[in-house]
C-alpha atoms as a PDB file:
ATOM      1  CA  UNK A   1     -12.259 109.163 -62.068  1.00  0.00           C
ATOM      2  CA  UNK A   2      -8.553 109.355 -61.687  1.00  0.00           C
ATOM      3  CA  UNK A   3      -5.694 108.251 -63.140  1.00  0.00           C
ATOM      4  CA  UNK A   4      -2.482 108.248 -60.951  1.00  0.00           C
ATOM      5  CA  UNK A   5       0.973 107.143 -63.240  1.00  0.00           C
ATOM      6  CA  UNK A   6       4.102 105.872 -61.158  1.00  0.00           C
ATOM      7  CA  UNK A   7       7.440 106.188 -63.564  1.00  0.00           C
ATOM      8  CA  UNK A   8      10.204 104.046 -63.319  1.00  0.00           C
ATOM      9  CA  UNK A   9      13.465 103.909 -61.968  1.00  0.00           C
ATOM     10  CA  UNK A  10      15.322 106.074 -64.615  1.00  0.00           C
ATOM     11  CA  UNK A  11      12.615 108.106 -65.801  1.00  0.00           C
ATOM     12  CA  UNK A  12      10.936 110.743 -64.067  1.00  0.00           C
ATOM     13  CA  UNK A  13       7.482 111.614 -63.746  1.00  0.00           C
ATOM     14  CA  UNK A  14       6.568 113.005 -66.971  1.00  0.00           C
ATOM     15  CA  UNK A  15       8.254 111.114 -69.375  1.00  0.00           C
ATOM     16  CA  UNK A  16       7.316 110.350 -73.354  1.00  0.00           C
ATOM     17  CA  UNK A  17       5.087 107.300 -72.208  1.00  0.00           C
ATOM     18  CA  UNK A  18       3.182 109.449 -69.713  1.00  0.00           C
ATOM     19  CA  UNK A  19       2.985 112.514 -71.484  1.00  0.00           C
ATOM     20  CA  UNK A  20       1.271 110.933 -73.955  1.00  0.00           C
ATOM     21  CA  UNK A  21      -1.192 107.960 -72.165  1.00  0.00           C
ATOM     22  CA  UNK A  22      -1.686 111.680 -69.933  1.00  0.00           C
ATOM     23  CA  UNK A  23      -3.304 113.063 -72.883  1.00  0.00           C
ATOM     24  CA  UNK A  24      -5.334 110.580 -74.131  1.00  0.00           C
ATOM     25  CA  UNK A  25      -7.012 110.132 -70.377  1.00  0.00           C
ATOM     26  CA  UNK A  26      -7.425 114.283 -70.002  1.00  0.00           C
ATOM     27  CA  UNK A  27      -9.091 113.993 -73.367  1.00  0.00           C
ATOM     28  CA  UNK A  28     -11.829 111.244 -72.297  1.00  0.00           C
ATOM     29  CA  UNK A  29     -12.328 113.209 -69.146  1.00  0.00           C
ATOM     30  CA  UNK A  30     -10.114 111.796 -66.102  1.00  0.00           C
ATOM     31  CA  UNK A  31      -8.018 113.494 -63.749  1.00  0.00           C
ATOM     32  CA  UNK A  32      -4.621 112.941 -64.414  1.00  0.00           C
ATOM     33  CA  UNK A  33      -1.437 112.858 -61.559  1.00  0.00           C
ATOM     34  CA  UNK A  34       1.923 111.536 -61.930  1.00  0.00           C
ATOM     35  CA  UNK A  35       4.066 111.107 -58.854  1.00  0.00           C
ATOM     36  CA  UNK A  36       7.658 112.001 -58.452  1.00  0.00           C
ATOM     37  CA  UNK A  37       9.633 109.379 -57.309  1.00  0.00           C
ATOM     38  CA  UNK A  38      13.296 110.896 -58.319  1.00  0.00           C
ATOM     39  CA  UNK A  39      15.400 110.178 -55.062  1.00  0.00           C
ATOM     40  CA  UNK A  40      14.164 107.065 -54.007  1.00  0.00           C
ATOM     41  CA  UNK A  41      15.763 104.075 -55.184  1.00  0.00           C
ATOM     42  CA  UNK A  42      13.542 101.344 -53.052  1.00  0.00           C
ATOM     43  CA  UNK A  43      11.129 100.220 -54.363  1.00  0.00           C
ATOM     44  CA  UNK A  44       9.197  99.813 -51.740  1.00  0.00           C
ATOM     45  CA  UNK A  45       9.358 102.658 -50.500  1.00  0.00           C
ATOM     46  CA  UNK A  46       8.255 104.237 -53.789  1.00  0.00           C
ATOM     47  CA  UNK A  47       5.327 101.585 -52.831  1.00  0.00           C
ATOM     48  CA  UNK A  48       4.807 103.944 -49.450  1.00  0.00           C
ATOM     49  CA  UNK A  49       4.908 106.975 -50.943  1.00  0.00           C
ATOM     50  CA  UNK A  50       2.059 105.652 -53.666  1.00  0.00           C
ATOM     51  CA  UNK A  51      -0.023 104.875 -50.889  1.00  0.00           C
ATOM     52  CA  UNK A  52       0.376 108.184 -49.133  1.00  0.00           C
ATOM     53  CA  UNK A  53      -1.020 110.167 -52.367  1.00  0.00           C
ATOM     54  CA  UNK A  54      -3.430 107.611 -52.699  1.00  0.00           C
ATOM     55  CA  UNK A  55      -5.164 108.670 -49.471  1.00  0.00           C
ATOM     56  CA  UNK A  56      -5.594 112.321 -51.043  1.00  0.00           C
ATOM     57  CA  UNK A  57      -7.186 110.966 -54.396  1.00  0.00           C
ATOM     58  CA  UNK A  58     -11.032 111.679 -54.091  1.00  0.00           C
ATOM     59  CA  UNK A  59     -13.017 109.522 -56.448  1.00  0.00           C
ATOM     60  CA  UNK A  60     -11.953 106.120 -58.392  1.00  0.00           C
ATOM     61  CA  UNK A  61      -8.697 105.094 -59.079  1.00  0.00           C
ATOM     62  CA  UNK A  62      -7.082 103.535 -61.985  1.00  0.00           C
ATOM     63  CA  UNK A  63      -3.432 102.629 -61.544  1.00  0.00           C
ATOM     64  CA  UNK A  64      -0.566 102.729 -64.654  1.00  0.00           C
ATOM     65  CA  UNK A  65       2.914 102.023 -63.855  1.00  0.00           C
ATOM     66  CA  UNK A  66       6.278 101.384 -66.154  1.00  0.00           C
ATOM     67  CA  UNK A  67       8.670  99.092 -64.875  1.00  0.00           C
ATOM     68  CA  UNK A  68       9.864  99.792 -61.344  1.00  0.00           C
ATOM     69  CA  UNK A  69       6.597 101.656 -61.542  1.00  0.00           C
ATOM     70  CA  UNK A  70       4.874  98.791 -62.827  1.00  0.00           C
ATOM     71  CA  UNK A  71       5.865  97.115 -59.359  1.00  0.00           C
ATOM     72  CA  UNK A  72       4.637 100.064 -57.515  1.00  0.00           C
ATOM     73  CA  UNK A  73       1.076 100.574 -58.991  1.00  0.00           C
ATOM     74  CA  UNK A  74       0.440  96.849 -58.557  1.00  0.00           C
ATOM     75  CA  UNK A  75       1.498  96.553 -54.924  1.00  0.00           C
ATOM     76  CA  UNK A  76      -0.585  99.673 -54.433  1.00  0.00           C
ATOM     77  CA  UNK A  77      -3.774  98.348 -56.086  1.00  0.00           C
ATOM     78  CA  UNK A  78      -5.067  95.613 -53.932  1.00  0.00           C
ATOM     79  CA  UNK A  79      -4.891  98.146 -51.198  1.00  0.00           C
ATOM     80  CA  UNK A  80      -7.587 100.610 -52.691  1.00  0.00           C
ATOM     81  CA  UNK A  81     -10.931 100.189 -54.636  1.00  0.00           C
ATOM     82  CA  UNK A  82      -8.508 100.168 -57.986  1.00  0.00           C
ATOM     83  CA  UNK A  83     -10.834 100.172 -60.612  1.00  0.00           C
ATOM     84  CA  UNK A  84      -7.954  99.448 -63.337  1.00  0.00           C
ATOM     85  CA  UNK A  85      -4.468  98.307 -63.570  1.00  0.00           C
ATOM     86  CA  UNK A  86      -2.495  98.722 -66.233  1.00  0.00           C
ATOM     87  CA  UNK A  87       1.600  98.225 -66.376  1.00  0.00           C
ATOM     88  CA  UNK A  88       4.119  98.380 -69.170  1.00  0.00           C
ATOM     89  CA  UNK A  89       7.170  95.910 -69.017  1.00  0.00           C
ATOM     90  CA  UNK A  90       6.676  95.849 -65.148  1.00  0.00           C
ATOM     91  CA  UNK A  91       9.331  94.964 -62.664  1.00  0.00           C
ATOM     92  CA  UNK A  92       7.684  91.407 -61.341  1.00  0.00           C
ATOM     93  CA  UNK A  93       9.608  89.166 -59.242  1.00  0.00           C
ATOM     94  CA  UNK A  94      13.084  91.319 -59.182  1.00  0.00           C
ATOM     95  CA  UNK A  95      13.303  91.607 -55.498  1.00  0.00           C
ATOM     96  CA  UNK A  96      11.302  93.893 -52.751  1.00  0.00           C
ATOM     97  CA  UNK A  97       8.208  92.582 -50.400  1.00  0.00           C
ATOM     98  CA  UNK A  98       5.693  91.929 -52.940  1.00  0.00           C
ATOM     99  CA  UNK A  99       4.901  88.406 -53.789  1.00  0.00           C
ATOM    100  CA  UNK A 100       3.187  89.258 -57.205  1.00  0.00           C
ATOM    101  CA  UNK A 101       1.805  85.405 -57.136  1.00  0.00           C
ATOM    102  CA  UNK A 102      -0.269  86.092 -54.796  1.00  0.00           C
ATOM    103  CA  UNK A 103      -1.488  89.887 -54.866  1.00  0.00           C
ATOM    104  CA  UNK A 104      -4.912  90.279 -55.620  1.00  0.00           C
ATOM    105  CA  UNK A 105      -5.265  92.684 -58.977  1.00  0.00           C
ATOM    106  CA  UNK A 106      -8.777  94.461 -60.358  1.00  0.00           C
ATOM    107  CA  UNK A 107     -10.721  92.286 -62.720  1.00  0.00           C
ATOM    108  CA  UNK A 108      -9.575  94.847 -65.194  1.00  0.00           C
ATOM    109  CA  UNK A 109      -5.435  94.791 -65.640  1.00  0.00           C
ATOM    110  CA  UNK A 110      -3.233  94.891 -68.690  1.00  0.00           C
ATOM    111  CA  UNK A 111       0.223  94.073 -68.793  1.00  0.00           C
ATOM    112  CA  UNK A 112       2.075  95.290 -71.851  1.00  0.00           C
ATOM    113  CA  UNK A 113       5.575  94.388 -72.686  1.00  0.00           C
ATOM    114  CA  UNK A 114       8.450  94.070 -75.250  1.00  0.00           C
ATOM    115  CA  UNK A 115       9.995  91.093 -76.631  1.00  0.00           C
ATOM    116  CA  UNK A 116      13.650  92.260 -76.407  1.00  0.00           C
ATOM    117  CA  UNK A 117      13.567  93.606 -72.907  1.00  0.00           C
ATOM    118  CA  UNK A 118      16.703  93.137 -71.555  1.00  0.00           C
ATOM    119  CA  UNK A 119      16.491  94.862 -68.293  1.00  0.00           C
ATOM    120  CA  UNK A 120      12.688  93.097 -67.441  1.00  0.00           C
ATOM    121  CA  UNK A 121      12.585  89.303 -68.366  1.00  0.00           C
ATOM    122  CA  UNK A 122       9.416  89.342 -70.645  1.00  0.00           C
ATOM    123  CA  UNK A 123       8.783  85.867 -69.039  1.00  0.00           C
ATOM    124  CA  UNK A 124       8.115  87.627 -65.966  1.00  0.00           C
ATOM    125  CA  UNK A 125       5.202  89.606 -67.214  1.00  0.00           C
ATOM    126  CA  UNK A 126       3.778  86.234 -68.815  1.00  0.00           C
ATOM    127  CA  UNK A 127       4.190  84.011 -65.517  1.00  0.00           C
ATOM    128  CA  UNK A 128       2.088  86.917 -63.477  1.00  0.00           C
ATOM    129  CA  UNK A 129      -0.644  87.786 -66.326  1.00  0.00           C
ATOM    130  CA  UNK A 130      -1.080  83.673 -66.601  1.00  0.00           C
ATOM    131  CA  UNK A 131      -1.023  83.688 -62.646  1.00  0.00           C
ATOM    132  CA  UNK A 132      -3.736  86.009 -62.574  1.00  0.00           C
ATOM    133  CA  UNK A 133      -5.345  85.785 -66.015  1.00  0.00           C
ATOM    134  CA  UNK A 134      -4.883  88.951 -67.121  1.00  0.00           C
ATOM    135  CA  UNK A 135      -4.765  90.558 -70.729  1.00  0.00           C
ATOM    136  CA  UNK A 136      -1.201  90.447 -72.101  1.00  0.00           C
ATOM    137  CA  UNK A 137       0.344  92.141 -74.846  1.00  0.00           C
ATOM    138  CA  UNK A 138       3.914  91.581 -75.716  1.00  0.00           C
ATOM    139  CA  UNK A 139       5.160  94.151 -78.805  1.00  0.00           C
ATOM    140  CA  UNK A 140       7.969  94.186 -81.099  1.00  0.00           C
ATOM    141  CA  UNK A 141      10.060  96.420 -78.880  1.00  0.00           C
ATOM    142  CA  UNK A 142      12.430  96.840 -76.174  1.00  0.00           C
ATOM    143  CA  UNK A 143      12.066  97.792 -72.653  1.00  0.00           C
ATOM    144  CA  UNK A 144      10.711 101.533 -73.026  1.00  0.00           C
ATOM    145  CA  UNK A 145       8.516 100.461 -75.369  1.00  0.00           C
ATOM    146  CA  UNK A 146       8.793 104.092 -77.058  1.00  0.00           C
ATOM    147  CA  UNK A 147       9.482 102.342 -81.050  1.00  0.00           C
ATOM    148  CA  UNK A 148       5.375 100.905 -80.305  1.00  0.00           C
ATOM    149  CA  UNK A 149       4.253 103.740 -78.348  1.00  0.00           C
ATOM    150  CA  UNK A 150       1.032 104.102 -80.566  1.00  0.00           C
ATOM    151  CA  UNK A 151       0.454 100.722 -80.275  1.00  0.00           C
ATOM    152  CA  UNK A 152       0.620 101.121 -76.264  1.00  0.00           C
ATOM    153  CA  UNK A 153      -1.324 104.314 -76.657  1.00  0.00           C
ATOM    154  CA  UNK A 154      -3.838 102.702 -78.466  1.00  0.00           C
ATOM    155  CA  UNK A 155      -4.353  99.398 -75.676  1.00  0.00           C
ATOM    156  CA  UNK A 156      -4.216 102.345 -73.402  1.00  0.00           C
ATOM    157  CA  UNK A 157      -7.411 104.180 -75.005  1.00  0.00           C
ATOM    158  CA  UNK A 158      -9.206 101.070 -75.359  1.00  0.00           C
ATOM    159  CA  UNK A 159      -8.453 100.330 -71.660  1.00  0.00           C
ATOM    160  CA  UNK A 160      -9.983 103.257 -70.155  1.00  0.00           C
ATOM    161  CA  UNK A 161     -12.740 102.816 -72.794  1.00  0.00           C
ATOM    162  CA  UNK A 162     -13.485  99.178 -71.359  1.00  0.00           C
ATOM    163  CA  UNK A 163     -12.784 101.178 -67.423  1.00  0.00           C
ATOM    164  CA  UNK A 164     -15.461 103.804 -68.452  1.00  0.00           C
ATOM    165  CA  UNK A 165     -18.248 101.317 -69.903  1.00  0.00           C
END
């Protein structure tokens, strides 16, 4: 199984929060990719590229996205047998095509995000996980979420636990 990480808009593809939700999927046995999308500033068009790779993948997929990434790995998932979603203080209903009311997401998503985001309204991630009824987790952090990262790394493990069982 596979797990494909899209960063967000100021971060690049192997950031803290990657580097380390990398490690704990190598270390329970999934193939780990992280695509670059430095350079491109819409964010649908970081949706495009996601689906391009996506055609390449061989096996499963489970999608994790931060923020503008967040966006990106949902739009992407109702287009592919996505056996897993899961997003940190995602980018929901900031602009670009998506309507994230009415995407369809796998039975298996997480949204995690901080109280004292101030780029990502954490209202936004509540309105789509009640939309969809999907497990929410909102920490004592900001927008990277890098003061709870063991907390995230922890949902994270216990994510691909529930993916894997």
């Amino acid at each position: 199984m596979n797990v494909v990480f899209s960063h967000g808009k100021e971060s690049g593809p192997w950031g803290t929060k990657i580097k380390e939700m990398a490690k704990i999927a190598e270390s329970k046995g999934f193939k780990v990719a992280s695509i670059d999308y430095q350079g491109i500033d819409d964010v649908d068009n970081r949706v495009n590229k996601l689906r391009e790779k996506l055609t390449l993948v061989d096996g499963s997929v489970v999608l994790v996205g931060s923020s503008m990434g967040g966006y990106v790995a949902t739009a992407c998932s109702e287009f592919l047998a996505c056996k897993g979603l899961f997003v940190l203080a995602p980018a929901f209903y900031l602009g670009g095509n998506v309507d994230f009311d009415a995407v369809t997401v796998p039975k298996r998503t997480t949204v995690v995000h901080g109280w004292q985001d101030d780029i990502v309204p954490v209202e936004n991630s509540w309105r789509f996980a009640k939309q969809h009824s999907t497990e929410l987790h909102i920490l004592n952090d900001d927008h990277r979420l890098i003061t709870t990262l063991p907390k995230v790394t922890e949902l994270f493990s216990q994510f691909l636990d529930d993916i894997e069982a």
